[in-house]
C-alpha atoms as a PDB file:
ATOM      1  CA  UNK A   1     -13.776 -46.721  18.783  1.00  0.00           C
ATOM      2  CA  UNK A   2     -17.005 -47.912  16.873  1.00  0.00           C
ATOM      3  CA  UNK A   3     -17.042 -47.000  13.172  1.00  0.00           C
ATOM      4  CA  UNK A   4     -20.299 -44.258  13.998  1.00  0.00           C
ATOM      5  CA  UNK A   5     -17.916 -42.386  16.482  1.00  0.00           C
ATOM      6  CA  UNK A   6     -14.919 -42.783  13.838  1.00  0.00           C
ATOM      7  CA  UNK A   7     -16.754 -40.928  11.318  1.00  0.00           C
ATOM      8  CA  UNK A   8     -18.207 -38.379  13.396  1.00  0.00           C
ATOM      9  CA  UNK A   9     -14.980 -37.407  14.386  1.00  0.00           C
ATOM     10  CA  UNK A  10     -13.756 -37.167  10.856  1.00  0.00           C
ATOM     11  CA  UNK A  11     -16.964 -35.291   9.921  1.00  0.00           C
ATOM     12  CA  UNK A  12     -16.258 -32.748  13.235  1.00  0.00           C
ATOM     13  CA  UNK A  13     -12.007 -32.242  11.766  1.00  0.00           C
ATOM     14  CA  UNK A  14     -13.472 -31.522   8.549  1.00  0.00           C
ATOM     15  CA  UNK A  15     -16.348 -29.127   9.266  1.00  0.00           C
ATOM     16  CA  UNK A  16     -13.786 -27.760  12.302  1.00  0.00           C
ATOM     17  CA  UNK A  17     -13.343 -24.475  10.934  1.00  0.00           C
ATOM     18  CA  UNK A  18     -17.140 -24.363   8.921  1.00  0.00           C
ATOM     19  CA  UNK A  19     -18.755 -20.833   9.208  1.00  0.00           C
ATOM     20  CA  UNK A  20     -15.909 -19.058  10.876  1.00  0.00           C
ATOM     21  CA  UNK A  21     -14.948 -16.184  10.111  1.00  0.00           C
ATOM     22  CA  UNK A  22     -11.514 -16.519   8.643  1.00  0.00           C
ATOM     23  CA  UNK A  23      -9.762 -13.585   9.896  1.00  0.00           C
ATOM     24  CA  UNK A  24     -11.156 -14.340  13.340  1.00  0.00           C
ATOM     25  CA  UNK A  25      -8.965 -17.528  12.621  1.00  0.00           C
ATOM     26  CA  UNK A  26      -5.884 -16.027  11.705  1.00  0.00           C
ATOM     27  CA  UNK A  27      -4.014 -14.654  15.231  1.00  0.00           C
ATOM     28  CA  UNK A  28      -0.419 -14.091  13.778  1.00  0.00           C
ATOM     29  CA  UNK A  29       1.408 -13.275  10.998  1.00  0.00           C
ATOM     30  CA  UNK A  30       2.928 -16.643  11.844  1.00  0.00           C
ATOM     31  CA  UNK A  31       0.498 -18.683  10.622  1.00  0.00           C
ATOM     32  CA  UNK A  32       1.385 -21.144   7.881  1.00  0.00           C
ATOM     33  CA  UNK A  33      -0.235 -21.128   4.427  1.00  0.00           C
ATOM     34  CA  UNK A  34      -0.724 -24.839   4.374  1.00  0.00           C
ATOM     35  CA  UNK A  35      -2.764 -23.871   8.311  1.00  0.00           C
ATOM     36  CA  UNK A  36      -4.977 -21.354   6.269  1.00  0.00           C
ATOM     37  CA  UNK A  37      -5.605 -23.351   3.387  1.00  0.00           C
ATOM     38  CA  UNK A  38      -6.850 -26.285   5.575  1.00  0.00           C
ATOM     39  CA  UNK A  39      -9.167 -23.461   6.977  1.00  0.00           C
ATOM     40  CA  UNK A  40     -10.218 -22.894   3.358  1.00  0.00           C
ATOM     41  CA  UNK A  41     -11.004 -25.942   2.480  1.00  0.00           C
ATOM     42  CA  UNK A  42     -12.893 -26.639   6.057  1.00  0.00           C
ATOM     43  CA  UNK A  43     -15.425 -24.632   5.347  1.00  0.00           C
ATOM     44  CA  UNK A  44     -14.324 -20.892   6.953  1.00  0.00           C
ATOM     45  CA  UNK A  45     -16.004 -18.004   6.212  1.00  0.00           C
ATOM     46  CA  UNK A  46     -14.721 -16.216   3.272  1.00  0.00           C
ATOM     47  CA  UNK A  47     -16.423 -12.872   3.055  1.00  0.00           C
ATOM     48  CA  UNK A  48     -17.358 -11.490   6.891  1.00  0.00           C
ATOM     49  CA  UNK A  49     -15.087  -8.769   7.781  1.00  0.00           C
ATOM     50  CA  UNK A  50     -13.844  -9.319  10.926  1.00  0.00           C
ATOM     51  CA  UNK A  51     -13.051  -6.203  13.343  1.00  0.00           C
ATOM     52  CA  UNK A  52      -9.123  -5.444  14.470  1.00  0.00           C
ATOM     53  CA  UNK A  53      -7.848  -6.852  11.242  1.00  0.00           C
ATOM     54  CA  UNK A  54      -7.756  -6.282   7.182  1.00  0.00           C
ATOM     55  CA  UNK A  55     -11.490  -6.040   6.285  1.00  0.00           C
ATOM     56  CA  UNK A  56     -11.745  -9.349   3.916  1.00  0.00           C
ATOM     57  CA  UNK A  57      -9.091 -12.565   3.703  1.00  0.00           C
ATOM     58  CA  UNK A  58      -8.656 -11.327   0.162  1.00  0.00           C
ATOM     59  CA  UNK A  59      -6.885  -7.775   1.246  1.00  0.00           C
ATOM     60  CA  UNK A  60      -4.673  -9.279   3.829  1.00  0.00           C
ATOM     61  CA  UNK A  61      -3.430 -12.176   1.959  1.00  0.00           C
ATOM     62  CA  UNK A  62      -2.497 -10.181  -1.481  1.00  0.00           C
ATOM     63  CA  UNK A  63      -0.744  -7.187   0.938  1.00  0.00           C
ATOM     64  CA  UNK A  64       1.510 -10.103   2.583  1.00  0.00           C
ATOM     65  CA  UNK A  65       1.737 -11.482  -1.224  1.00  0.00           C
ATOM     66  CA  UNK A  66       0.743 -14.922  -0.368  1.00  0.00           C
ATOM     67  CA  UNK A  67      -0.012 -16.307  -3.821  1.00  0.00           C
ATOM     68  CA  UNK A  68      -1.192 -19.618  -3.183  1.00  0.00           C
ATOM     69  CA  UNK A  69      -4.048 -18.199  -0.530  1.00  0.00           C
ATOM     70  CA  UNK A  70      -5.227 -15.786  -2.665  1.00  0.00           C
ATOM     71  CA  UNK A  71      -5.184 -17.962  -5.770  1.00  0.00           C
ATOM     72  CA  UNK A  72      -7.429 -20.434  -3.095  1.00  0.00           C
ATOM     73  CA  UNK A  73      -9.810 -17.500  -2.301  1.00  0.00           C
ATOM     74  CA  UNK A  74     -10.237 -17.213  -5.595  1.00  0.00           C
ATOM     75  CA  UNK A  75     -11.003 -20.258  -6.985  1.00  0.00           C
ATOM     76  CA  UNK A  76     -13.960 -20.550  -3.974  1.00  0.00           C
ATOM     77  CA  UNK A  77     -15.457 -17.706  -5.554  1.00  0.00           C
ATOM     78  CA  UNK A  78     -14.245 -14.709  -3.718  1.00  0.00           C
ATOM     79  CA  UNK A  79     -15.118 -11.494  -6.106  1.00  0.00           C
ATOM     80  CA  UNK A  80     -11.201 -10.343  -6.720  1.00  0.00           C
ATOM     81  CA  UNK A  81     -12.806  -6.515  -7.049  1.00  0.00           C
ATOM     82  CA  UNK A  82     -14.030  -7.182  -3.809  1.00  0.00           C
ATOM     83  CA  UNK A  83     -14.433  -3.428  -2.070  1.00  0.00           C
ATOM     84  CA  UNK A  84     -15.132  -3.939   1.876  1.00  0.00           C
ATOM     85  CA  UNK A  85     -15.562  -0.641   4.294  1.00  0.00           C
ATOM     86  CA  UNK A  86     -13.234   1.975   2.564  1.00  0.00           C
ATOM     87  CA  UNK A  87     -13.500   0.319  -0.699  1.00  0.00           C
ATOM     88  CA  UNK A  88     -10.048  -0.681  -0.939  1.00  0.00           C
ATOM     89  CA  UNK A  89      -9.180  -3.985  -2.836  1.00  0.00           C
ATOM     90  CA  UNK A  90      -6.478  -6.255  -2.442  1.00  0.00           C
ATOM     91  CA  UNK A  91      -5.176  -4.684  -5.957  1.00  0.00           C
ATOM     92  CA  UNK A  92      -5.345  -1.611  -3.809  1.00  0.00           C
ATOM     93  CA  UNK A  93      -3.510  -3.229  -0.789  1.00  0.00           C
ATOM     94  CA  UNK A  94      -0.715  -5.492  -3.295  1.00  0.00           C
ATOM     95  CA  UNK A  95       0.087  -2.254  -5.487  1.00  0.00           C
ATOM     96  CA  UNK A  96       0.567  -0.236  -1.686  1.00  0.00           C
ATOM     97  CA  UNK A  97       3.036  -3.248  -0.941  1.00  0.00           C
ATOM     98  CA  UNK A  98       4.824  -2.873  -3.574  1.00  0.00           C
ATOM     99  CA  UNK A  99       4.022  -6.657  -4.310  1.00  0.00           C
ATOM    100  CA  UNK A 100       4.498  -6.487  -7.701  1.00  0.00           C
ATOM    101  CA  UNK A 101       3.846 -10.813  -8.401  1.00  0.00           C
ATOM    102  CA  UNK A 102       0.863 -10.356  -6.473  1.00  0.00           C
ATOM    103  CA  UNK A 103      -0.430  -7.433  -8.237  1.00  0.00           C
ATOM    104  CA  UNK A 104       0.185  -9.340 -11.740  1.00  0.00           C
ATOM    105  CA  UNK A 105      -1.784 -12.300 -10.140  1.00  0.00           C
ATOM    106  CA  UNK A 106      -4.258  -9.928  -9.895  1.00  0.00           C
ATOM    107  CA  UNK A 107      -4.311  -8.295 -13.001  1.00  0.00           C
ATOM    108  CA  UNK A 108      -4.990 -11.730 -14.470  1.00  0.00           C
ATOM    109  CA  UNK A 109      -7.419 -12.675 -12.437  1.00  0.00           C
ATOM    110  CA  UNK A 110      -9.310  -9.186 -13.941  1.00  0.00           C
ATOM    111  CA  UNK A 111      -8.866  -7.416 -11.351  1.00  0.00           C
ATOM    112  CA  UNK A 112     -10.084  -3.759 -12.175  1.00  0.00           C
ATOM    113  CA  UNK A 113      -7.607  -1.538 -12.385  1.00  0.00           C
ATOM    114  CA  UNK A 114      -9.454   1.737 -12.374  1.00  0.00           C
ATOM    115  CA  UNK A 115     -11.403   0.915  -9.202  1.00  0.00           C
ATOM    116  CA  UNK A 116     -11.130   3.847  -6.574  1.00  0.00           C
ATOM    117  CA  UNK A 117     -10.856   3.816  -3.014  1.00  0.00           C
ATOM    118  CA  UNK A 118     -12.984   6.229  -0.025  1.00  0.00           C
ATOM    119  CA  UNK A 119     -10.290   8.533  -0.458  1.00  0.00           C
ATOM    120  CA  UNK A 120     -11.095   8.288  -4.159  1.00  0.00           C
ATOM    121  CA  UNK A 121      -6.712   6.786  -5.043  1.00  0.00           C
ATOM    122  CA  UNK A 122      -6.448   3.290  -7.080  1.00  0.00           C
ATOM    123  CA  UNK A 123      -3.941   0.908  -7.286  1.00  0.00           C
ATOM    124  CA  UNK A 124      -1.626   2.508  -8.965  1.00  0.00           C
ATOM    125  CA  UNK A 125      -2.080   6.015  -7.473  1.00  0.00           C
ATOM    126  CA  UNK A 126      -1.340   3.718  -4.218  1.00  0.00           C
ATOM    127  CA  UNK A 127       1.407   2.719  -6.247  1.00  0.00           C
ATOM    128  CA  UNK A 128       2.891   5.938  -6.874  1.00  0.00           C
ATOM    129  CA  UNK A 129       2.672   7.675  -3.687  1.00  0.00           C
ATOM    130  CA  UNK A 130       4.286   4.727  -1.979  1.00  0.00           C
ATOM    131  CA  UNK A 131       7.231   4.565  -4.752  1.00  0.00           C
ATOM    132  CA  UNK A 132       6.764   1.860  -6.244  1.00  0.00           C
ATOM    133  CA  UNK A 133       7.419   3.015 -10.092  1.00  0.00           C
ATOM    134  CA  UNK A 134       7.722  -0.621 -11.453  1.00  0.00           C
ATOM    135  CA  UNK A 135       3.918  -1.399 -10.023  1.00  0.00           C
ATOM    136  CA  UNK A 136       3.213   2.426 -11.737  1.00  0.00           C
ATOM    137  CA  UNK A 137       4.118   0.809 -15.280  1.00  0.00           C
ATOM    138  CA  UNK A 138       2.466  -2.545 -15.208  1.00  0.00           C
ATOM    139  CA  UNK A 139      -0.698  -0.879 -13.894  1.00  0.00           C
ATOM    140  CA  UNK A 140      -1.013   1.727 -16.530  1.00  0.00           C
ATOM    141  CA  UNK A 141       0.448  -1.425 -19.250  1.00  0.00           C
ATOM    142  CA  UNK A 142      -2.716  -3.237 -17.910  1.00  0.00           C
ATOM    143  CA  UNK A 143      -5.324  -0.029 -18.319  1.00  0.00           C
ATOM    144  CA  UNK A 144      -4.827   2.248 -15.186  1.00  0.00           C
ATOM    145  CA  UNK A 145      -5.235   5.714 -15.929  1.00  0.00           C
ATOM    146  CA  UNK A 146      -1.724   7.911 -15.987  1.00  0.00           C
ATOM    147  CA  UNK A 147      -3.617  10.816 -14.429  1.00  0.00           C
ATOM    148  CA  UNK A 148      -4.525   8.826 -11.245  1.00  0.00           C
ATOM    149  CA  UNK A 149      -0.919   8.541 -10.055  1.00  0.00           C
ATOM    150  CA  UNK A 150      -1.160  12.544  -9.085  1.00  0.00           C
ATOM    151  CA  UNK A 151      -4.427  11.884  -7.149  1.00  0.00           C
ATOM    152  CA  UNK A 152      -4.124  13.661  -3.683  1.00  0.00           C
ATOM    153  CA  UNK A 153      -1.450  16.562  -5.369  1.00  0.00           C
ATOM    154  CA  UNK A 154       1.263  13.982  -6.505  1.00  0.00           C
ATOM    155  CA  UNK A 155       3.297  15.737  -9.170  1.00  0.00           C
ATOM    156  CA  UNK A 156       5.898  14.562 -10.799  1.00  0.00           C
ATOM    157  CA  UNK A 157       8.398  16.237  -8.978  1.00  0.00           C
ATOM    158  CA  UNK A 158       7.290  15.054  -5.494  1.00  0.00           C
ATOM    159  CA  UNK A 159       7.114  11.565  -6.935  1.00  0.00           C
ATOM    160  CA  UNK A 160      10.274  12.074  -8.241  1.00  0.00           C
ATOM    161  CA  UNK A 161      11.267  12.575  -4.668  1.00  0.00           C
ATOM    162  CA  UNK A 162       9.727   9.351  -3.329  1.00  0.00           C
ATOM    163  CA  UNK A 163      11.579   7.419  -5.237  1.00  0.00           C
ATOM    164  CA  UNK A 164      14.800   9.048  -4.806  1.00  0.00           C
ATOM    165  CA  UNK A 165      15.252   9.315  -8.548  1.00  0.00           C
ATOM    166  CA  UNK A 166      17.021  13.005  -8.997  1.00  0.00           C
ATOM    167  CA  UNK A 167      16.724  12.447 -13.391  1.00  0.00           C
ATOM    168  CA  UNK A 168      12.923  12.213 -13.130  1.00  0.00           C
ATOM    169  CA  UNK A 169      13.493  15.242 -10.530  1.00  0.00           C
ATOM    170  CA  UNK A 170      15.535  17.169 -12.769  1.00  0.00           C
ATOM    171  CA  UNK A 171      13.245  16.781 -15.615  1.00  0.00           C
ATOM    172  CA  UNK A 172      10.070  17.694 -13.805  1.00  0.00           C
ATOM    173  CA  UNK A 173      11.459  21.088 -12.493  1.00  0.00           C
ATOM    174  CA  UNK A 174      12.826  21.725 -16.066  1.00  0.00           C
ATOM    175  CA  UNK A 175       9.140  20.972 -17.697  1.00  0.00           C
ATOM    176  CA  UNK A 176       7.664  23.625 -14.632  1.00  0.00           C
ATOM    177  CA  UNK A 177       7.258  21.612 -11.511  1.00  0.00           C
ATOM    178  CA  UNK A 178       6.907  24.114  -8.667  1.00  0.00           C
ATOM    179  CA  UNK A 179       9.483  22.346  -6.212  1.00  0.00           C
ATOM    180  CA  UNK A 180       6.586  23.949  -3.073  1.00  0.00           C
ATOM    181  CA  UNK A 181       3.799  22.449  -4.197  1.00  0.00           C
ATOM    182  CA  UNK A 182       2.233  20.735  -1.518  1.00  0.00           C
ATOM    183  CA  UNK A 183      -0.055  17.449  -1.188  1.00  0.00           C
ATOM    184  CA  UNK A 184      -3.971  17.299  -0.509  1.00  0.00           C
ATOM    185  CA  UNK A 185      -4.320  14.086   0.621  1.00  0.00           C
ATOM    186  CA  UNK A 186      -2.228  13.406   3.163  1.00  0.00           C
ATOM    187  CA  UNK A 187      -2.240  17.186   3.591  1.00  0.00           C
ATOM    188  CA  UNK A 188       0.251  19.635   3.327  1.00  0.00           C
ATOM    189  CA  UNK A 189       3.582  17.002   2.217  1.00  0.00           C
ATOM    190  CA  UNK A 190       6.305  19.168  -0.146  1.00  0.00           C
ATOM    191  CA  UNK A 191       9.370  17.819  -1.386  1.00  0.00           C
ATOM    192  CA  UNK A 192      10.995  18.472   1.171  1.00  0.00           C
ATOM    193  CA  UNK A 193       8.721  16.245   3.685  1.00  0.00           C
ATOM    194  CA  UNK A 194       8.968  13.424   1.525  1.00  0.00           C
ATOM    195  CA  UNK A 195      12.801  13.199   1.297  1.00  0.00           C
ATOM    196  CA  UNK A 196      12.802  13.557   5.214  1.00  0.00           C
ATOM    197  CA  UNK A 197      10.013  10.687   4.832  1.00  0.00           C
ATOM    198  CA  UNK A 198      11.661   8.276   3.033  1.00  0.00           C
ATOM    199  CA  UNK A 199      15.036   9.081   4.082  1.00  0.00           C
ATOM    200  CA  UNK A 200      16.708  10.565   0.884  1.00  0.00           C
ATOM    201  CA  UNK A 201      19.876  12.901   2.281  1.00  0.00           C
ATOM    202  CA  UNK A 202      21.144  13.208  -1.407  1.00  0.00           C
ATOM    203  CA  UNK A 203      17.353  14.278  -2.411  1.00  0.00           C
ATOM    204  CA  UNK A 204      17.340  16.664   0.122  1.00  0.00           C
ATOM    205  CA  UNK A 205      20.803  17.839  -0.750  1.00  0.00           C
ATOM    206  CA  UNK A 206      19.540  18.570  -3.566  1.00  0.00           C
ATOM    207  CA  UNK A 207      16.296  20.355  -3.032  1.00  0.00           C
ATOM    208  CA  UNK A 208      18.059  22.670  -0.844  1.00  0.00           C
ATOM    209  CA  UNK A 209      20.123  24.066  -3.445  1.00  0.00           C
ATOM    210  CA  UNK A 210      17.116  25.027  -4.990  1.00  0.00           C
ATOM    211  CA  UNK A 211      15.843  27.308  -2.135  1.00  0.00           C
ATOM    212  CA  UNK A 212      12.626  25.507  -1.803  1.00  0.00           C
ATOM    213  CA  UNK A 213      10.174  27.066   1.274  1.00  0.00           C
ATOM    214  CA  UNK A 214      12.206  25.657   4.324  1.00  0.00           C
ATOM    215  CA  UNK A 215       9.328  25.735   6.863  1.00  0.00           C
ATOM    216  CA  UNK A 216       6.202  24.382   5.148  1.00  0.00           C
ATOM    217  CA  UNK A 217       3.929  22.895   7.432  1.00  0.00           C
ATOM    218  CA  UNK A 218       2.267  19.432   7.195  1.00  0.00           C
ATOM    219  CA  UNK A 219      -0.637  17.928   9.511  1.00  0.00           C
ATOM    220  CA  UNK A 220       2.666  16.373  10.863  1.00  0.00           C
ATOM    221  CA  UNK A 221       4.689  19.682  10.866  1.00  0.00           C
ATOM    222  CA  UNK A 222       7.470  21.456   9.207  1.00  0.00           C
ATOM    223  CA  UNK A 223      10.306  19.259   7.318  1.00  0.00           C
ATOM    224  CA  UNK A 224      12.558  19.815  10.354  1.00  0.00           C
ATOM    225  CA  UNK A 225       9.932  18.651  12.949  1.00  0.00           C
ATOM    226  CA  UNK A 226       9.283  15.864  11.046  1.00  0.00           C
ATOM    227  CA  UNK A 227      12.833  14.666  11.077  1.00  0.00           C
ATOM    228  CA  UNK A 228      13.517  15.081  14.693  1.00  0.00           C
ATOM    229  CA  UNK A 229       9.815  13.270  15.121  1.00  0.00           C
ATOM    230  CA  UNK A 230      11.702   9.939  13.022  1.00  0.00           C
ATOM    231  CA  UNK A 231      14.574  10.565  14.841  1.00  0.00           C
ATOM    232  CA  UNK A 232      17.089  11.273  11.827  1.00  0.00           C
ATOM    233  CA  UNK A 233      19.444  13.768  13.059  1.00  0.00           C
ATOM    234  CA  UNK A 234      21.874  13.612  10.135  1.00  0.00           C
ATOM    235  CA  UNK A 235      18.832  14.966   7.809  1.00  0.00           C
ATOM    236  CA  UNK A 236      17.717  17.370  10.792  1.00  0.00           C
ATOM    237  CA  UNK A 237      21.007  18.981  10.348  1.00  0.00           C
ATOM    238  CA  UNK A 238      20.913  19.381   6.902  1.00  0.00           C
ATOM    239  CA  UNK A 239      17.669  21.434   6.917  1.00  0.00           C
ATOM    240  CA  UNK A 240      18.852  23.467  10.187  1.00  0.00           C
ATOM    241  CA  UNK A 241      21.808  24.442   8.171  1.00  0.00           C
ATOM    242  CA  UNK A 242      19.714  25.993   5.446  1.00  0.00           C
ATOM    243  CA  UNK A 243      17.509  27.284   7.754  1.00  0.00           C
ATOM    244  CA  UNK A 244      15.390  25.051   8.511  1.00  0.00           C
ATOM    245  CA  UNK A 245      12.956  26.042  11.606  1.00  0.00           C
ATOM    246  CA  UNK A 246      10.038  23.678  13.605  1.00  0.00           C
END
């Protein structure tokens, strides 16, 4: 091969991936970091939102926790505050992950914390709803406001719940939690729904006890119709034996 078509076919491997959308690129969770960083560094498109997947690189990269692609994103200038079509940001998508190194990669990278989503939650009210109560404290450690954790009718009693943690649910009912308070956003979630959610028989054990409404209904039903809808017939029981009605 003459020395002309050498170097045009190094100059076509190297510009191989130039202009392309990068998520268009990416086809599986699969795919290696050291394959997406060569895309990086070939000249992909960093900041075209490509239909069918996460909005921007940036998102679904912090969400898996991939550290060194994000740090790369980065350091080609991607905006870390970044807010695509729903205005969530990979803080947003890390702190939803639970993805607690990524969302301290983040924070130093000044990401803003106080940023707020369509739905009008930030990281850490993502955070909370999603149980992640060690991602709650470095967030509000880093700035995030307390108050946004009960964004969408989170109390402290139904976050409590999430996390299975029947102290913190003890001591919110004490300080006045009403154990039938229900969420906005999603709509209509009580206690109740959220131990049958995240699977917490002891938590539901124990919100029984307390004669909570048995049969308030979600967009996704009562309690009991959401637990024969996950197929968990051991906390289906539980709730018929109180009383519990679809």
């Amino acid at each position: 091969m003459s020395l002309v078509l050498c170097f045009l076919a190094a100059a076509h491997a190297e510009n191989e991936y130039a202009d392309k959308p990068l998520m268009s690129l990416v086809k599986s969770d699969r795919i290696t970091e050291e394959a997406v960083l060569n895309m990086i560094e070939s000249g992909a498109d960093l900041h075209t939102e490509f239909k069918g997947q996460y909005p921007l690189p940036l998102m679904y990269f912090a969400s898996r926790g991939s550290a060194m692609v994000v740090e790369a994103l980065l350091a080609k200038g991607v905006d870390v505050n970044s807010t695509p079509s729903g205005g969530r940001t990979a803080l947003m998508c890390a702190a939803e992950r639970g993805k607690k190194e990524m969302v301290e990669l983040l924070i130093a990278k000044k990401a803003d914390v106080n940023l707020a989503d369509s739905h009008k939650r930030t990281a850490l009210s993502h955070a909370a709803i999603n149980g992640h109560a060690e991602i709650v404290e470095i967030l509000e450690k880093a700035g995030g406001n307390p108050e946004d954790k009960y964004v969408g009718g989170f109390t402290d009693l139904l976050l409590a719940v999430v996390r299975g943690d029947l102290g913190a649910a003890e001591k919110a009912l004490a300080d006045g939690g009403d154990i039938n308070a229900a969420t906005t956003n999603p709509p209509g979630y009580t206690a109740l729904h959220f131990a049958v959610l995240h699977d917490k028989p002891e938590m539901l054990n124990w919100l029984l006890e307390r004669k909570p409404n048995l049969d308030p209904h979600s967009f996704n039903g009562t309690p009991l119709k959401l637990a024969r809808r996950m197929k968990n017939p051991d906390l289906a029981e539980q709730l018929i034996a109180a009383g519990g009605k679809e």
